[in-house]
Protein backbone atom coordinates (compact mmCIF):
# COMPACT_ATOMS: atom_id res chain seq x y z
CA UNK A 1 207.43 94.19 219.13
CA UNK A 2 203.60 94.29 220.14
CA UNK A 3 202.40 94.36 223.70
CA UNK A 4 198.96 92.54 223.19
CA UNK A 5 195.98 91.63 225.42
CA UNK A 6 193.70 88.87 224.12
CA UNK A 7 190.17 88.67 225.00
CA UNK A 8 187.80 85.69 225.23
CA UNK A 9 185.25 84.38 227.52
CA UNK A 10 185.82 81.06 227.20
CA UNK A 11 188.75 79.51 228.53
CA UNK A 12 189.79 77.10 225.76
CA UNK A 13 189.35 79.25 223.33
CA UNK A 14 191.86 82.32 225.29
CA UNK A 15 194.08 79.75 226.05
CA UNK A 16 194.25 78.44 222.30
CA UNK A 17 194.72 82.59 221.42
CA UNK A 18 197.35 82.85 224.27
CA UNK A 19 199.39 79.93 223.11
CA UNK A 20 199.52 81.23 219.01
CA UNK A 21 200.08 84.87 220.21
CA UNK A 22 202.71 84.00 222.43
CA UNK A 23 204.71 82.14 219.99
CA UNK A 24 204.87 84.66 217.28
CA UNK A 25 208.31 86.70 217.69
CA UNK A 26 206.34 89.93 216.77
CA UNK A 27 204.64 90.05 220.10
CA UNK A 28 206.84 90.70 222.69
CA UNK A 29 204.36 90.13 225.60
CA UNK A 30 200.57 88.97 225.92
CA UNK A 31 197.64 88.89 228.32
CA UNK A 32 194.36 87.38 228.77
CA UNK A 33 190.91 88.46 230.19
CA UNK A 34 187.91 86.56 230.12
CA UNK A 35 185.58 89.05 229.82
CA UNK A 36 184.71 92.53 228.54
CA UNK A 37 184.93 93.91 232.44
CA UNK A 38 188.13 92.63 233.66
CA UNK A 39 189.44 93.79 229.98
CA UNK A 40 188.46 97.25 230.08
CA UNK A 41 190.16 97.56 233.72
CA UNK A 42 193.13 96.21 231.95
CA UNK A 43 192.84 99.13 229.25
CA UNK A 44 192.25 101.84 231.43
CA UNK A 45 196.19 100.99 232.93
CA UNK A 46 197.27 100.85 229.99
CA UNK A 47 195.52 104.31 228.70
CA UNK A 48 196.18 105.85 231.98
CA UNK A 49 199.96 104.57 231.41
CA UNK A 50 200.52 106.17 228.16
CA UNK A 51 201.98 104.71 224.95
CA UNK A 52 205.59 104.54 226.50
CA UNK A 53 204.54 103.44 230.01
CA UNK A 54 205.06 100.54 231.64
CA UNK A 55 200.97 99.16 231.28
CA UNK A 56 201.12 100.36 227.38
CA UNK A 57 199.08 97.74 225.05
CA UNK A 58 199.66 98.14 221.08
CA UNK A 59 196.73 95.78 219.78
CA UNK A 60 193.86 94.37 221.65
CA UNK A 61 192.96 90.10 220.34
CA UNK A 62 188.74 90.62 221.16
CA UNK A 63 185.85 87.91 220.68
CA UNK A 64 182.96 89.78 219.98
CA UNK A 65 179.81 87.43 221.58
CA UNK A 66 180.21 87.84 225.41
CA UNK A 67 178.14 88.15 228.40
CA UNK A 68 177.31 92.01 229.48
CA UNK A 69 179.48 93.86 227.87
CA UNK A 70 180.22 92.77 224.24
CA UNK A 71 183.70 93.26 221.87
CA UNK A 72 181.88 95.47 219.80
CA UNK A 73 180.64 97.49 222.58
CA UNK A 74 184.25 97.36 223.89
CA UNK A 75 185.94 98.47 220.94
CA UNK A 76 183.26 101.74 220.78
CA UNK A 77 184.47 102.38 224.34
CA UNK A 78 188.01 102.35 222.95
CA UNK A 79 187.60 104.60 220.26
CA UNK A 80 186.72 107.44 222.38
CA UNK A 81 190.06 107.37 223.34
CA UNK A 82 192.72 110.22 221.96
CA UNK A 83 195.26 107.16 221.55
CA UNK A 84 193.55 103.67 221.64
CA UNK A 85 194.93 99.88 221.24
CA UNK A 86 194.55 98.22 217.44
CA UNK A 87 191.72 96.06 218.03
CA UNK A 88 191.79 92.74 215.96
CA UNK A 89 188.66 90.75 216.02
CA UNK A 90 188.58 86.75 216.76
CA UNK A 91 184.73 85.30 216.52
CA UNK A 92 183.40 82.46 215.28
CA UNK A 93 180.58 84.66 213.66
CA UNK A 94 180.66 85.90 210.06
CA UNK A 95 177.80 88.71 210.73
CA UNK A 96 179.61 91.32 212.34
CA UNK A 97 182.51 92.03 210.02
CA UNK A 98 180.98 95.48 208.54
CA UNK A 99 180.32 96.73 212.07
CA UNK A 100 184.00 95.76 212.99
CA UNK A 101 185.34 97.35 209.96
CA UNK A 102 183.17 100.81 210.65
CA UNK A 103 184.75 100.56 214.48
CA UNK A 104 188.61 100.54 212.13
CA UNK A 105 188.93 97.05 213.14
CA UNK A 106 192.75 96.12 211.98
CA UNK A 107 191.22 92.96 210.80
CA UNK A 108 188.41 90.18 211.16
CA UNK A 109 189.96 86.60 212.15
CA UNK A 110 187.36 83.46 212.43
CA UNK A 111 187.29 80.43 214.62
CA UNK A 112 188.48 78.40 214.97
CA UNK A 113 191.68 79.95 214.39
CA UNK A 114 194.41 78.78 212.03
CA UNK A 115 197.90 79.84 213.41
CA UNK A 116 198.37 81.47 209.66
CA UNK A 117 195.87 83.50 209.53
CA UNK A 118 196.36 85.30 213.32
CA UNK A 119 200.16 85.44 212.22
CA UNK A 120 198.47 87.79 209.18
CA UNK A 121 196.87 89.78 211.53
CA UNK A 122 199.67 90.24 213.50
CA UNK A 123 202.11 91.04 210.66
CA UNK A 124 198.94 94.21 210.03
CA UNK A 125 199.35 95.26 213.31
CA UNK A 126 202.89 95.53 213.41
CA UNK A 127 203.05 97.40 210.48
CA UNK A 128 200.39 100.03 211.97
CA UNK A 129 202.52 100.25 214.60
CA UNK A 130 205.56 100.96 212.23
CA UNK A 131 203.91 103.74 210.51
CA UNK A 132 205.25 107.72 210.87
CA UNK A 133 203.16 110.06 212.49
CA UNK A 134 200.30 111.85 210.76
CA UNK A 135 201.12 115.02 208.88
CA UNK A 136 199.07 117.58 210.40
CA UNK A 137 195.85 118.88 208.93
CA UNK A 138 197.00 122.40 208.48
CA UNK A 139 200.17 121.52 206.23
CA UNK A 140 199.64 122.78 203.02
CA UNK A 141 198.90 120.03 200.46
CA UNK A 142 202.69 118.93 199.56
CA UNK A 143 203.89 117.31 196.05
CA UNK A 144 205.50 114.97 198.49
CA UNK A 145 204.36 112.98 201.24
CA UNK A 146 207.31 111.44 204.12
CA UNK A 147 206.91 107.32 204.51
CA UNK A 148 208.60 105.96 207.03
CA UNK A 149 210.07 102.36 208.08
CA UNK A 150 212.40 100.96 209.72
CA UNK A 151 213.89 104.50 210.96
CA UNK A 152 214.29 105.31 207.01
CA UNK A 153 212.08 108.22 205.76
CA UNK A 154 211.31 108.07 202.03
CA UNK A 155 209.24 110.77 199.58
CA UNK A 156 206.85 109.42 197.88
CA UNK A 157 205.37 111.71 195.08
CA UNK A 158 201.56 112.53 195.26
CA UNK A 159 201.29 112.29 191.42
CA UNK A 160 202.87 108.88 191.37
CA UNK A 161 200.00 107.62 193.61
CA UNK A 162 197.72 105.18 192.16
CA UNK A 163 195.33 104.20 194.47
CA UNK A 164 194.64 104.48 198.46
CA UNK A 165 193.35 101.72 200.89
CA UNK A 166 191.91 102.73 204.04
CA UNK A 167 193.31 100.86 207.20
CA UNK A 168 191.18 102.14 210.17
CA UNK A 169 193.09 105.59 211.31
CA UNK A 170 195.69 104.60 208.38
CA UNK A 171 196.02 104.45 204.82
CA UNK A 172 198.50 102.21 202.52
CA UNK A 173 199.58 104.24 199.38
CA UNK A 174 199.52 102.40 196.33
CA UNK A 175 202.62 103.70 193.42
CA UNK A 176 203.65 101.26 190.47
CA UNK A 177 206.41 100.68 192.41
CA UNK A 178 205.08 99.34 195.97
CA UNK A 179 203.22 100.42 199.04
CA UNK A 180 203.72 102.55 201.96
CA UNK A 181 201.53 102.99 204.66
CA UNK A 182 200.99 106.55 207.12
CA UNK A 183 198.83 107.58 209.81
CA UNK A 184 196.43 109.68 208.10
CA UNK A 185 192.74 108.72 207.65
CA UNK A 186 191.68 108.04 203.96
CA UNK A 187 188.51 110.73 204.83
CA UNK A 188 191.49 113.22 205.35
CA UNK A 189 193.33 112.86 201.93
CA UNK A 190 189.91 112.53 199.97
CA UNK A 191 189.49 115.79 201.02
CA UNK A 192 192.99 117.18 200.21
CA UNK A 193 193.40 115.33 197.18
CA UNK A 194 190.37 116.35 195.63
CA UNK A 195 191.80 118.78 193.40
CA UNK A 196 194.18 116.47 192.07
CA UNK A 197 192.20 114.53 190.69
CA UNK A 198 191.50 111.57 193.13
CA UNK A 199 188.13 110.60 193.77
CA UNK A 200 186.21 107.83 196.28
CA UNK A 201 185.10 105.12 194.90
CA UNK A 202 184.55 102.49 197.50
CA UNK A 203 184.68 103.19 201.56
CA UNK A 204 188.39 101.58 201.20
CA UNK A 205 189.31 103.02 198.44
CA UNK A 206 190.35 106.45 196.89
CA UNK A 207 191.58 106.52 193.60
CA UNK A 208 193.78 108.80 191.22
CA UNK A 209 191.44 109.09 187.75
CA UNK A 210 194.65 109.67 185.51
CA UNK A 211 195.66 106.25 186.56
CA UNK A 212 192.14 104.12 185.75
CA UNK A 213 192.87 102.32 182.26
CA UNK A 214 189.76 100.64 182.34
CA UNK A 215 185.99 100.78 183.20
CA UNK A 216 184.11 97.57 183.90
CA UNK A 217 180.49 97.16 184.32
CA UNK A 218 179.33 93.24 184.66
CA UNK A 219 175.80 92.07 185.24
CA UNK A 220 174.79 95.96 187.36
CA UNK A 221 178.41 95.49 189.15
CA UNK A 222 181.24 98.14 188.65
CA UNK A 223 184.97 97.86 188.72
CA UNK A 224 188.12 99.90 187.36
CA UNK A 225 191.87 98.78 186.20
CA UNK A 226 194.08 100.79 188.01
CA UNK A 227 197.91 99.49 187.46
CA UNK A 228 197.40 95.36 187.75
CA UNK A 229 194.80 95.67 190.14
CA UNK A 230 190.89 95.31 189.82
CA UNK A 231 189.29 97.46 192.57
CA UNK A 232 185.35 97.91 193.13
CA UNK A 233 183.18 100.60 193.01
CA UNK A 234 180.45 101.10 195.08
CA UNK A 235 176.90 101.84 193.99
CA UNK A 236 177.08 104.80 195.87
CA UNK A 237 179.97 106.36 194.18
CA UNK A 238 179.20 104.58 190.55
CA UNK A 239 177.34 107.20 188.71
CA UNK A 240 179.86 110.15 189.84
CA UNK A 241 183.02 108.41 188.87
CA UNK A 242 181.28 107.86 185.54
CA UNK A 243 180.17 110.97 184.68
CA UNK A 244 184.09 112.36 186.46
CA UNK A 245 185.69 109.87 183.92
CA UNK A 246 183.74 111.01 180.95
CA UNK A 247 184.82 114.67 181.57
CA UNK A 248 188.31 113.57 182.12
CA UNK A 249 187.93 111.90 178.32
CA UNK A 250 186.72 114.99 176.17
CA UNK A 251 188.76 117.45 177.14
């Protein structure tokens, strides 16, 4: 059950927000400011509070065009924090998705706002919140990684991972046989996986080489198979996953 504040500074438009949030039976209580200010007060209780105290807030519903202080200035503030809110973003503007996305935005919702696609963006959250703690950076790199939900911990094998989706602070571990998401950054397993063969090929996307069956370029754009999915690859990272795959071929 989420503990949300939604913010918006105009009034039909919170209310609207209030109304959906209130009747989705993930979110056990909700909030509204009308402005940047009056939220941040709101979030400093709740920081100040702690993630078990009474003021705690789990996600954080923010418009991003407001007077003085803007979402996206808000949600910078935030990150600073050791142990910050999910932020979900609710604008009627399509320009600021990458910059939400860079701030590890749980997700981007438009106005006006179909009661479907908020109850998508709650389900994200919730399962964020569900996730098992990080496993700390000076673990050696285990065979096996602990997922957790639900209060059942499962071992999912590293070599049986096929791909890896960022999620803000998260990441959601792709197998053959499902998904499981943990609290560790995708920046943090590129890094440890490295030598096993995983390589970046998108900023949302890490990806085990033994598991690409197929390379596709298409009019200057590239894309690999990996199980049943079709994932992108960057410009940025298109010339080194090349030149990695054609290694990988004649040895």
């Amino acid at each position: 059950m989420l503990r949300a504040l939604a913010v918006d500074d105009e009034r039909p438009s919170l209310e609207e927000l209030l109304y959906l949030l209130d009747a989705d039976p993930r979110i056990a209580s909700v909030e509204g400011a009308g402005d940047a200010t009056e939220a941040l007060r709101r979030l400093n209780r709740a920081i100040a509070s702690g993630p078990d105290g009474p003021d705690a807030l789990d996600v954080v519903f923010l418009d991003i065009q407001m007077p003085g202080l803007d979402g996206l200035d808000l949600a910078r503030l935030l990150s600073g924090f050791a142990a910050p809110p999910l932020i979900v973003f609710v604008t009627a503007h399509e320009d600021f998705a990458v910059q939400a996305f860079d701030l590890k935005a749980v997700d981007y919702v438009l106005k006006p706002v179909r009661a479907e696609r908020l109850a998508e963006a709650v389900r994200r959250a919730a399962r964020l919140r569900e996730a098992v703690p990080p496993i700390p950076v000076s673990e050696p790199d285990p065979d096996q990684l602990p997922v957790g939900l639900g209060g059942v911990t499962r071992f999912v094998a590293v070599d049986d991972i096929t791909h890896v989706e960022a999620q803000g602070d998260y990441a959601r571990l792709h197998t053959a046989h499902g998904s499981h998401l943990v609290r560790i950054p995708l920046s943090t397993l590129e890094e440890r996986w490295r030598a096993r063969g995983f390589v970046r090929i998108h900023r949302r996307h890490l990806v085990a080489l033994r598991h690409i069956t197929e390379l596709r370029l298409d009019a200057g754009s590239v894309s690999v198979r990996v199980g049943t999915e079709e994932l992108q690859v960057s410009r940025r990272h298109a010339r080194e996953l090349k030149q990695l795959l054609m290694r990988r071929s004649i040895r």
